[in-house]
PDB file of N, CA and C in Angstrom:
ATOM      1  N   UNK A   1     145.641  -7.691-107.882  1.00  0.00           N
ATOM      2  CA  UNK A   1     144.684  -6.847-107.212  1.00  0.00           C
ATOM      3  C   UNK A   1     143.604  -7.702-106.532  1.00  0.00           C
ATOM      4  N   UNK A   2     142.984  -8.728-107.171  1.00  0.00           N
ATOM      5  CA  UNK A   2     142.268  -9.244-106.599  1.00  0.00           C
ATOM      6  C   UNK A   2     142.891 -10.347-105.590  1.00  0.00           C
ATOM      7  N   UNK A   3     144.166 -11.177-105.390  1.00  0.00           N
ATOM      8  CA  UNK A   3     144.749 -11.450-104.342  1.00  0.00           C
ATOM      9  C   UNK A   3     144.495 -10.461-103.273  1.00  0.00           C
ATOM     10  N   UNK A   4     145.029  -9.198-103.106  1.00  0.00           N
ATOM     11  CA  UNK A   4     145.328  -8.235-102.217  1.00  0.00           C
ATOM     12  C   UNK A   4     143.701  -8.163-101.914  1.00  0.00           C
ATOM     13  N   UNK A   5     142.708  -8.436-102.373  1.00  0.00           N
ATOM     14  CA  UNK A   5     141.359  -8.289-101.745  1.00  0.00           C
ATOM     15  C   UNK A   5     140.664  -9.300-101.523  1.00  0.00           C
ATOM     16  N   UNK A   6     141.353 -10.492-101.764  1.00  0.00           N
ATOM     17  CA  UNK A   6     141.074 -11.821-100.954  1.00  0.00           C
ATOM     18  C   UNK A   6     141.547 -12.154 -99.513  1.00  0.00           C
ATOM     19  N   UNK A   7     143.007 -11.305 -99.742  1.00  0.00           N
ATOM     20  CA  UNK A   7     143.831 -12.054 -98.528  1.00  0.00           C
ATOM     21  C   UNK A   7     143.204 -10.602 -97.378  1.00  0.00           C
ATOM     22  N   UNK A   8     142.366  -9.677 -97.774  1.00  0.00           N
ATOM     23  CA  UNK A   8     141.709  -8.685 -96.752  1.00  0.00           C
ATOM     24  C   UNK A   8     140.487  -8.918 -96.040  1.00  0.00           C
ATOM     25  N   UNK A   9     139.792  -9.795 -97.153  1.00  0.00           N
ATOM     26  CA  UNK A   9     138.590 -10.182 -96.171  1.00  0.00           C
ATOM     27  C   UNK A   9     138.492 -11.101 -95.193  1.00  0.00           C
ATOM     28  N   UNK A  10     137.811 -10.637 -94.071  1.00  0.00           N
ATOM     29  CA  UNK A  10     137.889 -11.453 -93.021  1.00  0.00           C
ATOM     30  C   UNK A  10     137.106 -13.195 -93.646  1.00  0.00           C
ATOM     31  N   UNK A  11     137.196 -14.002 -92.760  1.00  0.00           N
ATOM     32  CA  UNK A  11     136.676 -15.037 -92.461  1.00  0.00           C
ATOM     33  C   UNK A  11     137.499 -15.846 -93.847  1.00  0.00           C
ATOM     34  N   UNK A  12     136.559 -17.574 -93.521  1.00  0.00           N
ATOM     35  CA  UNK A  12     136.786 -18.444 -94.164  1.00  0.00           C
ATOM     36  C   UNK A  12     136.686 -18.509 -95.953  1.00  0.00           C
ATOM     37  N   UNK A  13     136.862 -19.691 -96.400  1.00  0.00           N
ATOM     38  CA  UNK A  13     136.748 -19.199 -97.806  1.00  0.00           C
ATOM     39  C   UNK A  13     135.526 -18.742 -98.349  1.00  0.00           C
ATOM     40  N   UNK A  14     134.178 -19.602 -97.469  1.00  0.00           N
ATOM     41  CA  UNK A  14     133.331 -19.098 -97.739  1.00  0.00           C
ATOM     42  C   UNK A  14     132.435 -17.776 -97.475  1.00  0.00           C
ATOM     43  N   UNK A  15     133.214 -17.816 -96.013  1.00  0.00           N
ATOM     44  CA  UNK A  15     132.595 -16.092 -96.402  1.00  0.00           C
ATOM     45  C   UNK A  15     133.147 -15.225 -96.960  1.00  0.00           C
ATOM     46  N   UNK A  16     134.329 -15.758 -97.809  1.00  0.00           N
ATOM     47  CA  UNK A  16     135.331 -14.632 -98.606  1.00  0.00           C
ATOM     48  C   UNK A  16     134.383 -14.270 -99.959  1.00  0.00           C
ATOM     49  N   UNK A  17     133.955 -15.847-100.078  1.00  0.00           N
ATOM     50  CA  UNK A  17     133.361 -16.122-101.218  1.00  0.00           C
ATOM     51  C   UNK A  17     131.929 -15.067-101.480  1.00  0.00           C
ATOM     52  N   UNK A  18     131.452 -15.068-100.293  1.00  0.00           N
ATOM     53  CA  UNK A  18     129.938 -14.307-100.197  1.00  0.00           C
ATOM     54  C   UNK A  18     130.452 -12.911-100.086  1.00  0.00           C
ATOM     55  N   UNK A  19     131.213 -12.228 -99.016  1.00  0.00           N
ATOM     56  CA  UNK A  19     131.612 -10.898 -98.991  1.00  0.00           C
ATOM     57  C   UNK A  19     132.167 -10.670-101.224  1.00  0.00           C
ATOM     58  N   UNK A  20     132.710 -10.965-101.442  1.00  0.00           N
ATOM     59  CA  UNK A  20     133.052 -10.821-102.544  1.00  0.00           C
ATOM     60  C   UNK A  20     132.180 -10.680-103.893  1.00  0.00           C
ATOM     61  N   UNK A  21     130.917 -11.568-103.441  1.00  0.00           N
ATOM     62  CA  UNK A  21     129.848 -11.583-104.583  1.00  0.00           C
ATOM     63  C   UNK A  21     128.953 -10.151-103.666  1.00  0.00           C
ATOM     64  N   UNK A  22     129.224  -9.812-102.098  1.00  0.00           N
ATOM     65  CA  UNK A  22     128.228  -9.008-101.950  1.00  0.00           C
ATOM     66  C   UNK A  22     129.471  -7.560-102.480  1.00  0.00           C
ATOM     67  N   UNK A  23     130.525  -7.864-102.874  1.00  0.00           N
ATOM     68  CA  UNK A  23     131.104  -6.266-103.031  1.00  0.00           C
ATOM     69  C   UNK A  23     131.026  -6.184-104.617  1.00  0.00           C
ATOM     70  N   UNK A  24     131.073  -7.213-105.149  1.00  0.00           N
ATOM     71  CA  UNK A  24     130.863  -7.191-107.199  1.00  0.00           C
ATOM     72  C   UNK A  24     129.830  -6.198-107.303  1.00  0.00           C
ATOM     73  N   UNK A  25     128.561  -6.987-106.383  1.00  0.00           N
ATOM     74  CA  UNK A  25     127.157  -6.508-107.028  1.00  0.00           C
ATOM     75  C   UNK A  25     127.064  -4.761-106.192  1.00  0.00           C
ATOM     76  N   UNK A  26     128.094  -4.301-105.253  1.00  0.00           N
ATOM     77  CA  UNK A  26     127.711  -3.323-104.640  1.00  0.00           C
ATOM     78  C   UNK A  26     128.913  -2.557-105.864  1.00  0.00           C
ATOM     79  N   UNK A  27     129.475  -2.481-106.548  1.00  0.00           N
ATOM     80  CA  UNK A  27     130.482  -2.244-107.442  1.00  0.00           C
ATOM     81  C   UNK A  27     129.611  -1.750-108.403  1.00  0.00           C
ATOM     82  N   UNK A  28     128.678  -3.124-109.065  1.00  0.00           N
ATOM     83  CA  UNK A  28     128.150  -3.024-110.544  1.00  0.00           C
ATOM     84  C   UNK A  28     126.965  -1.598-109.671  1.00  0.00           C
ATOM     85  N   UNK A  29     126.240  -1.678-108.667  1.00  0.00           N
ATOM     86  CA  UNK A  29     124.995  -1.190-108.448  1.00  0.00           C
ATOM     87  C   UNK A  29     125.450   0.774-108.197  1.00  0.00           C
ATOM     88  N   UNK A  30     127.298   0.927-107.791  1.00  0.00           N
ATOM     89  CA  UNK A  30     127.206   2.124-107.677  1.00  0.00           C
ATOM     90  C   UNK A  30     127.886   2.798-109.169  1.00  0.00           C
ATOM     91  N   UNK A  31     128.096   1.444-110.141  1.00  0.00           N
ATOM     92  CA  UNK A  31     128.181   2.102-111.089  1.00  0.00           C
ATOM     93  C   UNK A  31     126.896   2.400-112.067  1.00  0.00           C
ATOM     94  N   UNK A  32     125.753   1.447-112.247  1.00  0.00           N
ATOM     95  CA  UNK A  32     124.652   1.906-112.842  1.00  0.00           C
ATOM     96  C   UNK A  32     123.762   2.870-111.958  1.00  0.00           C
ATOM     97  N   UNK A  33     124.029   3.172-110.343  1.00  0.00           N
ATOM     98  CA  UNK A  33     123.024   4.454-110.100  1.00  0.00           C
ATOM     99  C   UNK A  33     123.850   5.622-110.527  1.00  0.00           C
ATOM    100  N   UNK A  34     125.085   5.887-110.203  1.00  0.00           N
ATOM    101  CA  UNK A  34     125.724   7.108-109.936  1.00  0.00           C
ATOM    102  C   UNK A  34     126.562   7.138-111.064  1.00  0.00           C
ATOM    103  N   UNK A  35     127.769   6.086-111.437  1.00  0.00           N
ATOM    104  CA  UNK A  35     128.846   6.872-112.546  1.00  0.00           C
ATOM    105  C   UNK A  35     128.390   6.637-113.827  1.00  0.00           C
ATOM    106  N   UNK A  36     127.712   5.817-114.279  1.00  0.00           N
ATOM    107  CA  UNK A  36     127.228   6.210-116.030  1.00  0.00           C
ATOM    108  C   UNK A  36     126.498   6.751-116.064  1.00  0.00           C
ATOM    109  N   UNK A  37     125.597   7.477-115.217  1.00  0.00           N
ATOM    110  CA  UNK A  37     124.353   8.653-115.660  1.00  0.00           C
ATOM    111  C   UNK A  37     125.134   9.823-115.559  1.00  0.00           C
ATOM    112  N   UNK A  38     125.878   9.717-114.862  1.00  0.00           N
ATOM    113  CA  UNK A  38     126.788  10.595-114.999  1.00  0.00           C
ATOM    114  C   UNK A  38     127.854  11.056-116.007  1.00  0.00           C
ATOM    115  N   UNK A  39     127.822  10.002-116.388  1.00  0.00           N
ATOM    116  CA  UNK A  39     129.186   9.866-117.541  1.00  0.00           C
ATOM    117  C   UNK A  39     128.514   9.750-118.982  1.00  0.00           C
ATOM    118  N   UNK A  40     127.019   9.907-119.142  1.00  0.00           N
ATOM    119  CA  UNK A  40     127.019   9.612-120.466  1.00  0.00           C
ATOM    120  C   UNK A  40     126.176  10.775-121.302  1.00  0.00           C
ATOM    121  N   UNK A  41     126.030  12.363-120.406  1.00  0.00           N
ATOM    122  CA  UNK A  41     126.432  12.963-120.979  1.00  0.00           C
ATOM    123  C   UNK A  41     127.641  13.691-122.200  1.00  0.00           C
ATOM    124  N   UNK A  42     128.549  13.172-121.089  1.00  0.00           N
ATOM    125  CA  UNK A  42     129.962  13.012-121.479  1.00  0.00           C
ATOM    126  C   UNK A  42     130.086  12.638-123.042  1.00  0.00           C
ATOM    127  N   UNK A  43     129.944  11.039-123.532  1.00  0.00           N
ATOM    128  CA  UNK A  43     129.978  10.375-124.473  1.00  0.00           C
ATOM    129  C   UNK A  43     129.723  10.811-125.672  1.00  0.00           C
ATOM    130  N   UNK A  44     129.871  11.095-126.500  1.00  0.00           N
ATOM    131  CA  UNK A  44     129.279  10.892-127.796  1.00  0.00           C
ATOM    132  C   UNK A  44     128.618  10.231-128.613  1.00  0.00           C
ATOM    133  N   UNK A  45     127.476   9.688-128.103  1.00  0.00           N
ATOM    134  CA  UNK A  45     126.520   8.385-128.170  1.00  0.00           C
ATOM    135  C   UNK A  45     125.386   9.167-128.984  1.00  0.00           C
ATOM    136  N   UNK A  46     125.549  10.246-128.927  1.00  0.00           N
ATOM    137  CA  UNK A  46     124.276  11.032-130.172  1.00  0.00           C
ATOM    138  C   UNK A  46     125.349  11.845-131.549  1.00  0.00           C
ATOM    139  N   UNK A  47     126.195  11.918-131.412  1.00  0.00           N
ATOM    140  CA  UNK A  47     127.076  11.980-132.634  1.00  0.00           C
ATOM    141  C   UNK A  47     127.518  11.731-133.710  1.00  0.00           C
ATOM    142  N   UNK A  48     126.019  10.876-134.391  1.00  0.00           N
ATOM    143  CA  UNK A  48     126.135   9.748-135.159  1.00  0.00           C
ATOM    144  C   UNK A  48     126.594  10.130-136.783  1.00  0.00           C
ATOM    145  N   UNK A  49     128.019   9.941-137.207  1.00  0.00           N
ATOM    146  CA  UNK A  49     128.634  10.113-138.636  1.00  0.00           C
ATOM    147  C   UNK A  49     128.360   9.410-139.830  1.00  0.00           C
ATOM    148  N   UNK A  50     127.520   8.263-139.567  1.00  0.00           N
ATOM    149  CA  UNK A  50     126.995   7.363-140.834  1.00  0.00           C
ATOM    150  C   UNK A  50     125.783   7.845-141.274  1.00  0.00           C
ATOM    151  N   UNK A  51     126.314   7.948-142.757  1.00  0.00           N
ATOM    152  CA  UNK A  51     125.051   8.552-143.488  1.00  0.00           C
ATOM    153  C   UNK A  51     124.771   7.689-145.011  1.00  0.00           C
ATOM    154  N   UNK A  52     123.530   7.118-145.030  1.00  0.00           N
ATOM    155  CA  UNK A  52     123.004   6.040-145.735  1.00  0.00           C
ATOM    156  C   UNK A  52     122.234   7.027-147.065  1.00  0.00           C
ATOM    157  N   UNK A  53     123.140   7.611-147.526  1.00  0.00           N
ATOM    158  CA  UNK A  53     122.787   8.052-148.754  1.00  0.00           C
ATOM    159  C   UNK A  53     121.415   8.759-149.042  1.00  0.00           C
ATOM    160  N   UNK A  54     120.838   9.104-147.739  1.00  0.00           N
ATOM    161  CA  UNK A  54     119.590  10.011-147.692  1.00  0.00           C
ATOM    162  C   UNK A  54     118.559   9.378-147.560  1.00  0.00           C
ATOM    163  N   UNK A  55     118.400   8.509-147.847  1.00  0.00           N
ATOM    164  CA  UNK A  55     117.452   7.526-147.889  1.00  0.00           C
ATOM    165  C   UNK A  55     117.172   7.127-146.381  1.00  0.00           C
ATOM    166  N   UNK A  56     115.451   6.450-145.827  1.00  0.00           N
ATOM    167  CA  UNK A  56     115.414   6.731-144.460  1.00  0.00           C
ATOM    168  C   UNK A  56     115.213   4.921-144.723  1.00  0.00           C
ATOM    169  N   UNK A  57     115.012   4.306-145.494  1.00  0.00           N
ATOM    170  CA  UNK A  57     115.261   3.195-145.089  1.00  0.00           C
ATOM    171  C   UNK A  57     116.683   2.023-145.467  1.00  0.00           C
ATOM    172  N   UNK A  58     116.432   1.047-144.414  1.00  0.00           N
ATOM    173  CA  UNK A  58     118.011   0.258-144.449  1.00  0.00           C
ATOM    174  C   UNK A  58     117.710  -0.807-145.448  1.00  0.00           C
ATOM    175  N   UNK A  59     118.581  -1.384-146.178  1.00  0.00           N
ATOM    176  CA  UNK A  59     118.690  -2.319-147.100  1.00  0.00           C
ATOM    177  C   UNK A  59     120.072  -2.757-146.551  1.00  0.00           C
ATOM    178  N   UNK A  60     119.061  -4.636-146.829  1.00  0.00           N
ATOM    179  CA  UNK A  60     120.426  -5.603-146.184  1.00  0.00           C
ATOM    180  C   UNK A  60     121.912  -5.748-147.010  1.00  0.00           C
ATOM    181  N   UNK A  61     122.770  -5.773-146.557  1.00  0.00           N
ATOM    182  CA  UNK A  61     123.643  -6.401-147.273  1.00  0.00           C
ATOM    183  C   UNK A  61     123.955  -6.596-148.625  1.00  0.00           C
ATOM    184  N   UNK A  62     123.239  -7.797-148.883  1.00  0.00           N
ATOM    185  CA  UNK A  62     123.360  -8.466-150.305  1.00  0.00           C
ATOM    186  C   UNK A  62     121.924  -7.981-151.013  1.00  0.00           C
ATOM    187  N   UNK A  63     121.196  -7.204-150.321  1.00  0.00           N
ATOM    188  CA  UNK A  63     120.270  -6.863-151.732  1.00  0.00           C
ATOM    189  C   UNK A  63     120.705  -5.776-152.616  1.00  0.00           C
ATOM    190  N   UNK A  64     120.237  -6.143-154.045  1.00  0.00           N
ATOM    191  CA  UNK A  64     120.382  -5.885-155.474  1.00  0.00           C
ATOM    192  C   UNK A  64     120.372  -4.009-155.326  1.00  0.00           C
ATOM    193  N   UNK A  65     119.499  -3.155-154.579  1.00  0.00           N
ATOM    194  CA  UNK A  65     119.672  -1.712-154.489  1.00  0.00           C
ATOM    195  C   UNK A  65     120.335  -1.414-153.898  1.00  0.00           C
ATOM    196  N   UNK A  66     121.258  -2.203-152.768  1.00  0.00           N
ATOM    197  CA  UNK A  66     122.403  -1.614-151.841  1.00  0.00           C
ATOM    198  C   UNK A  66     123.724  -1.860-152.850  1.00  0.00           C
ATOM    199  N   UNK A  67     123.755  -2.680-153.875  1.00  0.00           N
ATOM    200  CA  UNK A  67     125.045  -2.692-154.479  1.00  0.00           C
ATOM    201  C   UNK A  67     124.640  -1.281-155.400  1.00  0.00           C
ATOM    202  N   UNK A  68     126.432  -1.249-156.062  1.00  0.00           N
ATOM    203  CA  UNK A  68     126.255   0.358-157.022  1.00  0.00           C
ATOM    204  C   UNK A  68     125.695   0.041-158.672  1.00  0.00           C
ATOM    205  N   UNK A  69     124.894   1.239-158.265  1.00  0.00           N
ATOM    206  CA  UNK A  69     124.658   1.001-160.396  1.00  0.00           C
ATOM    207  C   UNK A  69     126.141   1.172-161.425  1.00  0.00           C
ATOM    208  N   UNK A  70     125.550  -0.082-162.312  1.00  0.00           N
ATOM    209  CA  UNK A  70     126.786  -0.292-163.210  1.00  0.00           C
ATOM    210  C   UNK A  70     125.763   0.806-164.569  1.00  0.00           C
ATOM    211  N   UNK A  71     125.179   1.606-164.755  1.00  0.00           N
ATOM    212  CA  UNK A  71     125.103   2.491-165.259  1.00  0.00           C
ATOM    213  C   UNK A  71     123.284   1.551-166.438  1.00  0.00           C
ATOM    214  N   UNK A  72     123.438   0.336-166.653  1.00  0.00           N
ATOM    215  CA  UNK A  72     121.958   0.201-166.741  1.00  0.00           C
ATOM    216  C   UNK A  72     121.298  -0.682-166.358  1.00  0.00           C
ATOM    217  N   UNK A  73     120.328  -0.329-166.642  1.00  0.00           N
ATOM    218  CA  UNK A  73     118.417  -0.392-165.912  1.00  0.00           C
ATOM    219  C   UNK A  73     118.359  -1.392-166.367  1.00  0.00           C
ATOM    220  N   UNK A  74     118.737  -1.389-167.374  1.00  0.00           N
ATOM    221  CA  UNK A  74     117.930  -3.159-167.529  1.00  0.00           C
ATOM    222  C   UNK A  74     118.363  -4.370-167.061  1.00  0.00           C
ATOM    223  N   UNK A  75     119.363  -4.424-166.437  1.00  0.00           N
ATOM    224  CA  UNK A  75     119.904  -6.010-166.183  1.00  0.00           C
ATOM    225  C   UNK A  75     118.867  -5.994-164.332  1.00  0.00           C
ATOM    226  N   UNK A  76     118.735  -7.525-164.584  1.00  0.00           N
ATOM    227  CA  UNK A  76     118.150  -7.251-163.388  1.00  0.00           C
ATOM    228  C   UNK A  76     118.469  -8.771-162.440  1.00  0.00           C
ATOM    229  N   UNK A  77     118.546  -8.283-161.311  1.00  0.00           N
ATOM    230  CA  UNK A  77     119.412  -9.504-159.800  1.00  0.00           C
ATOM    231  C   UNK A  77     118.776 -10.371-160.036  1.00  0.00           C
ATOM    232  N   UNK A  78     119.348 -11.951-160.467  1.00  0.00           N
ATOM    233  CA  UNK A  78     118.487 -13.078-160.346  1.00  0.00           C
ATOM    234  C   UNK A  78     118.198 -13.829-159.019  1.00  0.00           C
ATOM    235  N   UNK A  79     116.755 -14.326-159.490  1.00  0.00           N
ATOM    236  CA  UNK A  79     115.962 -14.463-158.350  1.00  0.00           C
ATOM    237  C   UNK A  79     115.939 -15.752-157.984  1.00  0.00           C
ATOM    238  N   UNK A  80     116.993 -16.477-158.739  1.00  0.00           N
ATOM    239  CA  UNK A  80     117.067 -17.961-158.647  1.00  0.00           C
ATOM    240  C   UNK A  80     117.680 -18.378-157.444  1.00  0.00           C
ATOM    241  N   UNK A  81     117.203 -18.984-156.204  1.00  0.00           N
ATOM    242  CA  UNK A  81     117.905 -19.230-154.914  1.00  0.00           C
ATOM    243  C   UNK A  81     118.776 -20.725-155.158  1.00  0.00           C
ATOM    244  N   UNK A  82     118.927 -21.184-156.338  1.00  0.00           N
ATOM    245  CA  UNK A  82     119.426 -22.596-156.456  1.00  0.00           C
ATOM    246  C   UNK A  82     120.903 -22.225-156.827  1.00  0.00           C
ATOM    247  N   UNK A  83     121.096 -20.613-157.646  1.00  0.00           N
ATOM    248  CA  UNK A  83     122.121 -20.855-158.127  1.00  0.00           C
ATOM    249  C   UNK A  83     123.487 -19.785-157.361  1.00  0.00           C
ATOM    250  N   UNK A  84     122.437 -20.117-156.332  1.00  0.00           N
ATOM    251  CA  UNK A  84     123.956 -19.177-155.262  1.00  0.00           C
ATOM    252  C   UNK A  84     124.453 -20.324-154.492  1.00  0.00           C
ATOM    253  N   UNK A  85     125.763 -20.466-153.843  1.00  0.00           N
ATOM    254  CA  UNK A  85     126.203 -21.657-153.192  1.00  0.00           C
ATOM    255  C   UNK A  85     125.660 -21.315-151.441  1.00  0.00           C
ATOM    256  N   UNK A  86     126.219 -19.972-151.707  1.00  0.00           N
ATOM    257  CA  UNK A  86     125.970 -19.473-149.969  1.00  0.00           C
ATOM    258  C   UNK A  86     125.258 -19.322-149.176  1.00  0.00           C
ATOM    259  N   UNK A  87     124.500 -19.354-148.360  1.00  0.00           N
ATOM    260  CA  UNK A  87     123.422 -19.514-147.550  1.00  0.00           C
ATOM    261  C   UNK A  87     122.955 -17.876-147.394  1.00  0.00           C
ATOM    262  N   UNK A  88     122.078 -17.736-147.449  1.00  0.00           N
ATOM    263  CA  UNK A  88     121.389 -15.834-147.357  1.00  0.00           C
ATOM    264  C   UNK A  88     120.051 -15.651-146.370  1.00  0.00           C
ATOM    265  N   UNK A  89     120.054 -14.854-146.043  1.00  0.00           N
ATOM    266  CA  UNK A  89     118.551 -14.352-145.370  1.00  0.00           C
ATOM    267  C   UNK A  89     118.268 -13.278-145.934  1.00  0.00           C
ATOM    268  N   UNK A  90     117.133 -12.841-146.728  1.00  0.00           N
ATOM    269  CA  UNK A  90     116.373 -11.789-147.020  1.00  0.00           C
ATOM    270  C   UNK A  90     117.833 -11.288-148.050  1.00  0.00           C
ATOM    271  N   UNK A  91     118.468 -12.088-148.482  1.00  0.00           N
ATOM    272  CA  UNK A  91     119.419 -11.317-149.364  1.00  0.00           C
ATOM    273  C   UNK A  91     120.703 -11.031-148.466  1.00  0.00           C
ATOM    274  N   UNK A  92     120.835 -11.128-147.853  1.00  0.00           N
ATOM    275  CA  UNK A  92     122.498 -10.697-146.869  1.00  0.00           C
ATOM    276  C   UNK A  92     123.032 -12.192-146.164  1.00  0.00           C
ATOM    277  N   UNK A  93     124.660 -12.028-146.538  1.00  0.00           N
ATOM    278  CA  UNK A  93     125.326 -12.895-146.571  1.00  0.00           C
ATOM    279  C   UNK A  93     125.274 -13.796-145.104  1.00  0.00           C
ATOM    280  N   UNK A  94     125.176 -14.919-144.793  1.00  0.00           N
ATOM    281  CA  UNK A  94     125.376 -15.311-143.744  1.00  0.00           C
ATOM    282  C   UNK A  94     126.675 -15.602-143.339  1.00  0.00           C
ATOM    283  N   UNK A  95     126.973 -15.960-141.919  1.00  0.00           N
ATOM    284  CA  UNK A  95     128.664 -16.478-141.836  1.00  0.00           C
ATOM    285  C   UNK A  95     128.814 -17.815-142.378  1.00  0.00           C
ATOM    286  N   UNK A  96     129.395 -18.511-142.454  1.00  0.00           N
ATOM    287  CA  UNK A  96     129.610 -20.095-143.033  1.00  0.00           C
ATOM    288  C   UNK A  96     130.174 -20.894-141.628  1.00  0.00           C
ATOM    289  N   UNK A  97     130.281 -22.018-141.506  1.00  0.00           N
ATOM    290  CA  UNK A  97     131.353 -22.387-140.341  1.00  0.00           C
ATOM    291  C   UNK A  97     132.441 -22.847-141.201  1.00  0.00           C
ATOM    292  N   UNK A  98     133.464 -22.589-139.951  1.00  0.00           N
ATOM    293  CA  UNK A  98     134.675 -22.567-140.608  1.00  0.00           C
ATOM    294  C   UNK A  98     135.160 -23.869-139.245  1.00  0.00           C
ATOM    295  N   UNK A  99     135.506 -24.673-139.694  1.00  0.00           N
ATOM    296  CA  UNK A  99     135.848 -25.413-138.891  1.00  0.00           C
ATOM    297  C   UNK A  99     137.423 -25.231-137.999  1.00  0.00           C
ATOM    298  N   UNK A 100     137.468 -25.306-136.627  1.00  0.00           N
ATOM    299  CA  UNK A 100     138.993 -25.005-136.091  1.00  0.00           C
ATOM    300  C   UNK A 100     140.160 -26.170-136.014  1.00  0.00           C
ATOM    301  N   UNK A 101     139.484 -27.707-136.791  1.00  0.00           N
ATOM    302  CA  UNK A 101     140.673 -28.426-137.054  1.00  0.00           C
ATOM    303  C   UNK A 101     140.465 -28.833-137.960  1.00  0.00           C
ATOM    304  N   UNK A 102     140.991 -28.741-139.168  1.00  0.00           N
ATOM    305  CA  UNK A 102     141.457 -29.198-140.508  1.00  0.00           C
ATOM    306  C   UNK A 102     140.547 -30.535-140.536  1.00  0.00           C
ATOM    307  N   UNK A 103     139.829 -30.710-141.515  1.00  0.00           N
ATOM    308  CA  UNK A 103     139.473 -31.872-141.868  1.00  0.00           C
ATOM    309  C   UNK A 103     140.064 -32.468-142.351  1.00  0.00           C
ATOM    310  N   UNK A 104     140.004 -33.761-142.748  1.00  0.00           N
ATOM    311  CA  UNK A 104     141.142 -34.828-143.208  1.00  0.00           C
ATOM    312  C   UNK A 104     142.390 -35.365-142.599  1.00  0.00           C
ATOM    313  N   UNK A 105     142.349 -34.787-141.012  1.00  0.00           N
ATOM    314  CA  UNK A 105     143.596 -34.754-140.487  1.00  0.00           C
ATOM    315  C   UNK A 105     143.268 -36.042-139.487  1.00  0.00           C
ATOM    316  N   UNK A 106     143.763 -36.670-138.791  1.00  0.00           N
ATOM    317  CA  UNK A 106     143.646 -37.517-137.856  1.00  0.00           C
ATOM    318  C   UNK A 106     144.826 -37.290-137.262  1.00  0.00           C
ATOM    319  N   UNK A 107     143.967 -37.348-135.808  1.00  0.00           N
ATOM    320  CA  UNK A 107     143.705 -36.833-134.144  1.00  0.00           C
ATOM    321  C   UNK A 107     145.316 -37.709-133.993  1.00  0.00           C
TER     322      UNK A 107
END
């Protein structure tokens, strides 16, 4: 598709090059005035099915009230940051890197 609208515009490469950045941005500009205001009635973008247990505030991840009660009160989340291996913010798990070539391997 985009061959078939290279080999249509007039002139050299470079004005293929410029007609082409001036038809992207005339593309992106008649889709943010006219077809998504249009279309997002449409959507279901206020339909929202997640429900956080009634409660109006969010709790991260890994904190101690977002996991389930094991039935008692008294044990309580240790607060020791030495004896977790994993890296956390405010209590929620971070990603780790995972490296994409095997260590120990030679190139």
């Amino acid at each position: 598709m985009y061959a078939w609208i290279w080999n249509r515009l007039p002139g050299n490469a470079l004005v293929r090059a410029f007609l082409s950045l001036v038809l992207f941005v005339a593309v992106v500009a008649v889709l943010f005035k006219w077809v998504f205001p249009w279309a997002e009635p449409l959507l279901p973008f206020g339909d929202v099915t997640v429900d956080n247990g009634g409660t109006n505030s969010v709790q991260p991840v890994g904190s101690p009230s977002a996991k389930p009660s094991t039935g008692t009160s008294s044990a309580k989340p240790s607060t020791s940051s030495t004896s977790s291996t994993a890296p956390s913010l405010n209590g929620a798990a971070l990603p780790t890197y995972v490296p994409l070539v095997p260590t120990g391997v030679a190139a």
